[in-house]
Protein backbone atom coordinates (compact mmCIF):
# COMPACT_ATOMS: atom_id res chain seq x y z
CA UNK A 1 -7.55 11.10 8.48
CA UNK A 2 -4.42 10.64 5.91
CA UNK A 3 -6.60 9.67 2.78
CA UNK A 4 -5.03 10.21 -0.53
CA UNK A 5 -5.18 10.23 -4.35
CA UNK A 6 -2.74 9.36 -6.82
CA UNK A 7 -3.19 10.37 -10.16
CA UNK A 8 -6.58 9.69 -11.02
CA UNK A 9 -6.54 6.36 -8.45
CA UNK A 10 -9.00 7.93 -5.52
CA UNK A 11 -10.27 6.28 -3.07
CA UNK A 12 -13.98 5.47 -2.02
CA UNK A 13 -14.98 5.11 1.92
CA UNK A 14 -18.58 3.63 2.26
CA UNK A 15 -20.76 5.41 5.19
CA UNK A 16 -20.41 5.03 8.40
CA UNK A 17 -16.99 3.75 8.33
CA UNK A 18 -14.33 5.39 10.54
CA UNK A 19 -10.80 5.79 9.45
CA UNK A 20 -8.88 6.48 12.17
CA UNK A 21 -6.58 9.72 11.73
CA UNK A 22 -3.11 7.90 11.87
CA UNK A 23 -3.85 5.43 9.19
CA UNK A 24 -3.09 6.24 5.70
CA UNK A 25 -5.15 5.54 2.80
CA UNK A 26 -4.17 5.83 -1.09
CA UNK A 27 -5.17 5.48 -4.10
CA UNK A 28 -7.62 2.91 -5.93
CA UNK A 29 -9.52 1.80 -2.83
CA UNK A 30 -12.79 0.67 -2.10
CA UNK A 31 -13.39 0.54 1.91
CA UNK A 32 -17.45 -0.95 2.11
CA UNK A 33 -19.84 0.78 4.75
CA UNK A 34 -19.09 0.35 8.63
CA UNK A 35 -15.56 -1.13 8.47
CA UNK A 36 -13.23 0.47 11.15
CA UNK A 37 -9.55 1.24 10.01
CA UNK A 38 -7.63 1.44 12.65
CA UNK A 39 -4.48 3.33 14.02
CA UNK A 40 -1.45 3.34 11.90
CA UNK A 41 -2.98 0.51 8.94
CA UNK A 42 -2.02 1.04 5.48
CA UNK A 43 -3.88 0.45 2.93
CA UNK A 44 -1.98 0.84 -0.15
CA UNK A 45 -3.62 0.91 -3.92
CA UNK A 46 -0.56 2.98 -5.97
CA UNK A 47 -0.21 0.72 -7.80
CA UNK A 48 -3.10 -2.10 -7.15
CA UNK A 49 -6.06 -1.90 -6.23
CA UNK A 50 -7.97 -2.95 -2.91
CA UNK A 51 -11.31 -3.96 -2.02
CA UNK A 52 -12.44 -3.86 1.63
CA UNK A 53 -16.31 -5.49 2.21
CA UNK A 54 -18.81 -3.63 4.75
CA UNK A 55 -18.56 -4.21 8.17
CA UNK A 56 -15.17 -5.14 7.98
CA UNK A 57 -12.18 -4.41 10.96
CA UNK A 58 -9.00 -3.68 9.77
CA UNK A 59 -7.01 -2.89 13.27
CA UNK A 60 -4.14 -1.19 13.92
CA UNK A 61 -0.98 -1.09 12.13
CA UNK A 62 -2.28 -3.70 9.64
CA UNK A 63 -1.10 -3.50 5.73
CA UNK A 64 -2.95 -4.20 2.61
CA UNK A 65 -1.35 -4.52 -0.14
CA UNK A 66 -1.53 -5.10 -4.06
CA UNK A 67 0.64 -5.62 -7.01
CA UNK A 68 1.05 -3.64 -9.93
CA UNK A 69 -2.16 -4.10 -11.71
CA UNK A 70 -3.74 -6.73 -9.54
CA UNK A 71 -6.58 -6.63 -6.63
CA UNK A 72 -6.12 -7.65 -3.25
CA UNK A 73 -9.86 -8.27 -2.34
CA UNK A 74 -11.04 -8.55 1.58
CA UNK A 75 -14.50 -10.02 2.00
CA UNK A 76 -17.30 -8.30 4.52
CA UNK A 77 -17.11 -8.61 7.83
CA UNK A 78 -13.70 -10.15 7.89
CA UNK A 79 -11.00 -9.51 11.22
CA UNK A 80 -8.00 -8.67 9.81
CA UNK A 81 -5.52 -8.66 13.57
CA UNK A 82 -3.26 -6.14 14.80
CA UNK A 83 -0.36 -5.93 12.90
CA UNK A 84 -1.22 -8.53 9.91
CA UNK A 85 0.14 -8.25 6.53
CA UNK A 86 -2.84 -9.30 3.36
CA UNK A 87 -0.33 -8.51 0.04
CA UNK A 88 -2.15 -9.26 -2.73
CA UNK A 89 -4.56 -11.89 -1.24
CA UNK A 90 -8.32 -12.92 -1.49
CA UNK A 91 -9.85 -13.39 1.78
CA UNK A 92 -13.51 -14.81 1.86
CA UNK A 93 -16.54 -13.38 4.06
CA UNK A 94 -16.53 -13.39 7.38
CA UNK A 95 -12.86 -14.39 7.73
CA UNK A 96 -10.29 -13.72 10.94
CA UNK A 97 -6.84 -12.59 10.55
CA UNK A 98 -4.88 -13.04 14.11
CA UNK A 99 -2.18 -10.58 15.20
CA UNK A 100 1.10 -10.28 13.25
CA UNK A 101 0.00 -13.42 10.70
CA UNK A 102 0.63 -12.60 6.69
CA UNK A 103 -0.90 -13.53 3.65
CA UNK A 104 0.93 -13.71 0.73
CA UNK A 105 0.39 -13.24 -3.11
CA UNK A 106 -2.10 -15.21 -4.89
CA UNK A 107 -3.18 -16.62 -1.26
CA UNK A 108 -7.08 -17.56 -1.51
CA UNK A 109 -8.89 -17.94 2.25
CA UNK A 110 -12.73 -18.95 1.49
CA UNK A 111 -15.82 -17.78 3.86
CA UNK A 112 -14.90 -18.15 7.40
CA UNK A 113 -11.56 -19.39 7.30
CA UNK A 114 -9.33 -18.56 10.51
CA UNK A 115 -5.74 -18.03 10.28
CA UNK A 116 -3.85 -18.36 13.87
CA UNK A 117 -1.79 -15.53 14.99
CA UNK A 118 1.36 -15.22 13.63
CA UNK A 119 0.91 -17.86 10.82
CA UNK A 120 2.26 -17.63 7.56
CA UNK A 121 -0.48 -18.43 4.44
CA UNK A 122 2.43 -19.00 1.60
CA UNK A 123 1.78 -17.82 -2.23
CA UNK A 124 -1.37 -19.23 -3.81
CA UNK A 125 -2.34 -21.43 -0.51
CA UNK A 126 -5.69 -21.96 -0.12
CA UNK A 127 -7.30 -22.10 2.98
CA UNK A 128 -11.09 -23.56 2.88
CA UNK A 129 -14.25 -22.84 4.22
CA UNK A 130 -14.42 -22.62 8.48
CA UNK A 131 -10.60 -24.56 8.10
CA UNK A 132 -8.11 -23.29 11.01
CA UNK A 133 -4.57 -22.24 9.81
CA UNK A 134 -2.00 -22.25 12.52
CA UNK A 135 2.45 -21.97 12.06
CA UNK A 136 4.94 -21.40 9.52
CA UNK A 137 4.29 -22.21 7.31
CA UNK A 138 0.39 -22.45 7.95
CA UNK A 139 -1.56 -25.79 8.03
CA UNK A 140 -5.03 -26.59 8.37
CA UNK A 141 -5.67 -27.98 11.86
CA UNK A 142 -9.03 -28.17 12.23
CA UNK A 143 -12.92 -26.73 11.70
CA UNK A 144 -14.51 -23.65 12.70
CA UNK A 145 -17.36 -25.06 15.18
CA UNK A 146 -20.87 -23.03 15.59
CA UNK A 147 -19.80 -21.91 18.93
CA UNK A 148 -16.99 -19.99 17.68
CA UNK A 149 -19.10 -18.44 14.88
CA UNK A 150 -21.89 -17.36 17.00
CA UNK A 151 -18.87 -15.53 19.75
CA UNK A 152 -17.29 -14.37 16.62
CA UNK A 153 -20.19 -12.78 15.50
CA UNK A 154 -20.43 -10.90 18.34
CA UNK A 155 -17.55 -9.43 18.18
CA UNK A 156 -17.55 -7.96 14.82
CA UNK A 157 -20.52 -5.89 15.73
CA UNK A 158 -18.10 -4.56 18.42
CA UNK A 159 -16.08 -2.76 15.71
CA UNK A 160 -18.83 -1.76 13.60
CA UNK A 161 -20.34 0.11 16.38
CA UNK A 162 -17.23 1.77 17.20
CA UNK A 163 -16.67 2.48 13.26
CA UNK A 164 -20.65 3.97 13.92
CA UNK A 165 -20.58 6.03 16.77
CA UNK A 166 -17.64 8.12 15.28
CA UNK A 167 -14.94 7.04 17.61
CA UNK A 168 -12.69 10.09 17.64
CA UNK A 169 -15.51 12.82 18.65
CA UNK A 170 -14.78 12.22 22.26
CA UNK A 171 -10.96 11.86 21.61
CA UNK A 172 -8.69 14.77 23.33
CA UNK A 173 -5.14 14.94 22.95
CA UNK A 174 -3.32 15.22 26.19
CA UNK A 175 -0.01 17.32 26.86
């Protein structure tokens, strides 16, 4: 795994969480316990700092961001989709990040807010409590139901155990 310090910025990985050896970590931060980091994300703090909750998925190529100074702060057990881009953002508990969406500076996302894939959340938009964000720019279409909690739930379990069971042991490189 590519974790790094900068100057006296070092980072802190919680237990049982699994970064995966082609994504990079530096400086100031915090990854909670049983999150999964997966191939090729980037989670930056040179020059910000980042909080990831516990039992949070972070899948591959995905990058976190902050601003000089300023915290980019990811709740627990949030989704954050292949490919997404959180730059200086606050994302509540339990949130979902689809594929190749970004969320810009100042952006605020409360407790179980779902943004669509490939939706935009603009500078200091706020997207509520179980509110759907779809587009470009993103708009609130509708509610997270109980159904999709309850499947949802699920599914984050999936990565934790994976982040668990130490993914890479039965990983062999192939010529």
């Amino acid at each position: 795994m590519t974790v790094y310090k900068l100057g006296d910025r070092v980072p802190e990985i919680g237990d049982d969480s699994y970064i995966c050896p082609s994504a990079t970590v530096i400086g100031d931060v915090t990854i909670g316990e049983d999150c999964f980091i997966g191939p090729g994300a980037r989670l930056r703090g040179d020059y910000g700092r980042i909080i990831i909750g516990s039992g949070t998925a972070v899948e591959d190529n995905v990058v976190v961001h902050a601003r000089p100074g300023e915290l980019c702060a990811i709740g627990k057990n949030v989704t954050l989709g292949h490919a997404a881009i959180i730059h200086n953002a606050t994302i509540g508990d339990w949130s979902i990040i689809g594929m190749g969406a970004v969320v810009s500076d100042y952006a605020k996302l409360e407790e179980w807010a779902v943004v669509a894939e490939g939706a935009v959340v603009k500078n200091k938009q706020v997207v509520g409590s179980r509110k759907i964000a779809v587009g470009v720019p993103a708009k609130v279409i509708g509610e997270v139901g109980d159904a999709y909690m309850k499947q949802w739930i699920k599914f984050k379990a999936i990565y934790q155990d994976l982040a668990r069971s130490k993914y890479p042991e039965g990983l062999e490189e192939v010529e």
